[in-house]
Protein backbone atom coordinates (compact mmCIF):
# COMPACT_ATOMS: atom_id res chain seq x y z
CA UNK A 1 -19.00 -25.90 4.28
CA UNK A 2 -15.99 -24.43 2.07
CA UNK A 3 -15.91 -20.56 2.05
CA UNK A 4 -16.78 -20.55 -1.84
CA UNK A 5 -20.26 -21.60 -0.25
CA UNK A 6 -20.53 -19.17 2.21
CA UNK A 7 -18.46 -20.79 5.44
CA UNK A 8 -16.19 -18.84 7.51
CA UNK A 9 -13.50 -16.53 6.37
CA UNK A 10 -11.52 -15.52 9.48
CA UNK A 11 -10.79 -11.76 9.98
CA UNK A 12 -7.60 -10.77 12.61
CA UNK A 13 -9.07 -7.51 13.46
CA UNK A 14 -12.21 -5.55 12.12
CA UNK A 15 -10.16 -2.32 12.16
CA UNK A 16 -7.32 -3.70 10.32
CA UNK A 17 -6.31 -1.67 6.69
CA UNK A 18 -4.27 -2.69 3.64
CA UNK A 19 -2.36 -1.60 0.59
CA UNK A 20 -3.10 -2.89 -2.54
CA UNK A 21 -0.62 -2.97 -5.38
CA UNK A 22 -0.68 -5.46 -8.54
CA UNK A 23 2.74 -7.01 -9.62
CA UNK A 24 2.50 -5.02 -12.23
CA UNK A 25 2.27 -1.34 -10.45
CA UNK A 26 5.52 -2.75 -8.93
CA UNK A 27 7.49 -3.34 -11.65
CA UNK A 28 6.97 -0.54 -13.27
CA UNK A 29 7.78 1.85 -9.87
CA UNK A 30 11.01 -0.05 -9.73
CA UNK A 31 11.71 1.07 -13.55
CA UNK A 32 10.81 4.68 -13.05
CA UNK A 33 13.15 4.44 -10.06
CA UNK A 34 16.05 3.02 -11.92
CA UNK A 35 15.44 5.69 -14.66
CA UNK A 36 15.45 8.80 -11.83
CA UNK A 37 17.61 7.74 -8.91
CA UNK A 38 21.35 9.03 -8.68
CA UNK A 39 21.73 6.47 -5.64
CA UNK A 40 20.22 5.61 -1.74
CA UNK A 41 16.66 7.41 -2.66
CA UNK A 42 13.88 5.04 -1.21
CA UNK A 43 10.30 5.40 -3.67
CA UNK A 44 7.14 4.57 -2.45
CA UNK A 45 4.27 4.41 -4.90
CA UNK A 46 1.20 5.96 -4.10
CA UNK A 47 -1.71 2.91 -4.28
CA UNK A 48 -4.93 2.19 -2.74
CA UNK A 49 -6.27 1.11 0.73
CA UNK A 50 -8.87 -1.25 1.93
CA UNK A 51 -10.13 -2.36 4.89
CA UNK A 52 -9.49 -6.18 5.30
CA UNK A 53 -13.32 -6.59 5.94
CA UNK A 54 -14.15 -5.74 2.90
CA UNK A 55 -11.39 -7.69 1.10
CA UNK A 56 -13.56 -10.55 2.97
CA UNK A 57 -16.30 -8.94 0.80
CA UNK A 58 -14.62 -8.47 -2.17
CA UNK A 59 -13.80 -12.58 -2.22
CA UNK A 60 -16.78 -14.10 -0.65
CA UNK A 61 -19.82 -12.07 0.30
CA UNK A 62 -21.35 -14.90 1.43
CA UNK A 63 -19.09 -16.18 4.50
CA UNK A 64 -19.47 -15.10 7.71
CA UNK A 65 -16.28 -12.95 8.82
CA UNK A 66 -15.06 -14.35 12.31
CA UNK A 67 -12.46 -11.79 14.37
CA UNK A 68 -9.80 -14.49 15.20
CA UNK A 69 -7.30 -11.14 17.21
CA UNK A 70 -4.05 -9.98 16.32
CA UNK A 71 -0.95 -12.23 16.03
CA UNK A 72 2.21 -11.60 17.66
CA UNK A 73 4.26 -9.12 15.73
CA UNK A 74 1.00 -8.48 13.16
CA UNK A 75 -0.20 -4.63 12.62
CA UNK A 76 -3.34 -3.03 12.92
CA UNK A 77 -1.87 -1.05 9.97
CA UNK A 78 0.35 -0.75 6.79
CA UNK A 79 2.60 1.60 7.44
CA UNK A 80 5.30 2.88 4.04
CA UNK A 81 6.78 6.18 5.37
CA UNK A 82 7.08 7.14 8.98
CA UNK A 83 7.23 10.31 10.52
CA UNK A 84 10.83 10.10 10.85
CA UNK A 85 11.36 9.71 7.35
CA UNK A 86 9.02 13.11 6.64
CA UNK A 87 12.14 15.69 6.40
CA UNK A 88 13.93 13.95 3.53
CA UNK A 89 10.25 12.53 1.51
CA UNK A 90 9.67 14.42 -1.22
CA UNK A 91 5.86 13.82 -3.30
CA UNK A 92 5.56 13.33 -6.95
CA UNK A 93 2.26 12.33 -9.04
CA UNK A 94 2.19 8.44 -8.36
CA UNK A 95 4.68 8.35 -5.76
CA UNK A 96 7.02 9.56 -2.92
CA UNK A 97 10.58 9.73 -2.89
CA UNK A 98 12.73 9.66 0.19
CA UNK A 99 16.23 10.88 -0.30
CA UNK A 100 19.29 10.11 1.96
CA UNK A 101 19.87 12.05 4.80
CA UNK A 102 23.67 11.63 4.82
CA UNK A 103 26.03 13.98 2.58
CA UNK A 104 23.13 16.81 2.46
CA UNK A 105 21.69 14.80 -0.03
CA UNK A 106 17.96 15.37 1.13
CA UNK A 107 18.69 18.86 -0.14
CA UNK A 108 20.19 18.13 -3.96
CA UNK A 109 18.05 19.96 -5.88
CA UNK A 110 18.86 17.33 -9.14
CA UNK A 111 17.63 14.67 -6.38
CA UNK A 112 14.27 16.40 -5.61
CA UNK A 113 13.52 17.54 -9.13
CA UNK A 114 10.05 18.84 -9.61
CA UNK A 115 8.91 16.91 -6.18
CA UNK A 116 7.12 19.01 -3.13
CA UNK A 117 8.70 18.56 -0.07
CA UNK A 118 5.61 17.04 2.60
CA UNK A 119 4.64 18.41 5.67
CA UNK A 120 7.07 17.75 8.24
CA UNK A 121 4.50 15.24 10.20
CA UNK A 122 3.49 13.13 7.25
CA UNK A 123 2.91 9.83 7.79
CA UNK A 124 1.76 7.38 4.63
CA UNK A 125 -0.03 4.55 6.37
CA UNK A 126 -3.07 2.52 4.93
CA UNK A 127 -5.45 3.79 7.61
CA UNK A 128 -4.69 7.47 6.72
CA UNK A 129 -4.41 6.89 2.69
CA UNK A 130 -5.82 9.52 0.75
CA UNK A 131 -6.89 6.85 -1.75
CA UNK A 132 -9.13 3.85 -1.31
CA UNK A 133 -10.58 1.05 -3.26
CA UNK A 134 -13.56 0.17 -3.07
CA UNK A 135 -15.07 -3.51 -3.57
CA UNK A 136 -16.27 -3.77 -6.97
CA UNK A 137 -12.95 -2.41 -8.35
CA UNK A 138 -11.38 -4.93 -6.18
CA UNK A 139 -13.57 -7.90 -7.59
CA UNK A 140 -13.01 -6.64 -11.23
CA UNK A 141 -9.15 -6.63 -10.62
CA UNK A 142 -9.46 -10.30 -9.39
CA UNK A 143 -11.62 -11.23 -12.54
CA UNK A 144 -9.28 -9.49 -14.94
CA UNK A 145 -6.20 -11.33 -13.09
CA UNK A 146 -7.40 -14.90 -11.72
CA UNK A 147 -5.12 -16.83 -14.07
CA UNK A 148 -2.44 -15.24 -12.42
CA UNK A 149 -3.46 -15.56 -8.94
CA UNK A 150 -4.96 -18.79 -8.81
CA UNK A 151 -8.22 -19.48 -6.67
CA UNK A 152 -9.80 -17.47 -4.66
């Protein structure tokens, strides 16, 4: 039995999160960054998280999900800005900006611009994201793109 007919779909870890970000969201963070960066800033858009179990969902609602265990080197979670990066990361509407720590740069004010320093333990992981998607609008995003991604 395939898994377009229900089958198995294997799962590493029930617990296990994701980001989600379309080519698209991509590009464009990497044009915004070549429009604002003076040089060694690090940007980090803000998207979505799911839980992989319900990516499972999102594709095939039929299959049975199977916990197959973490591979070697594999992560629970996502994880885009440690805590060691939090002095220098700066927030902005759709994304963070880290700024270099060498030269005093992380305290250019023409660097920052009109971004709010975060709080000194901020992490940005997908099991802590303040944003999440939810099935359906994971589903619709596959409809809407399918040509582009192939089959699911």
């Amino acid at each position: 039995m395939s898994i377009s007919e229900g089958g198995i779909l294997p799962i590493t870890d029930n617990r296990m999160t994701r980001f989600m970000i379309s080519l698209e969201e991509g590009v464009k963070l990497v044009w915004h960054a070549f429009d604002d960066m003076k040089g060694g800033e690090i940007y980090v858009k803000k998207i979505p998280s799911m839980k992989v179990t319900d990516i499972a969902l999102a594709v095939n609602d039929k299959a049975k999900q199977e916990e197959v265990g973490i591979r070697p080197g594999e992560k629970l979670h996502e994880q885009m800005i440690g805590s060691e990066d939090a002095l220098y990361t700066y927030e902005y509407p759709g994304h963070f900006k880290i700024l270099p720590s060498i030269n005093n740069w992380s305290n250019d004010p023409k660097r920052m611009g009109v971004g709010v320093k975060v709080d000194p333990n901020f992490i940005y992981s997908s099991d802590n994201n303040k944003e999440w998607m939810d099935i359906s609008k994971l589903q619709d995003w596959i409809e809407k793109n399918k040509n582009k991604i192939g089959n699911i």
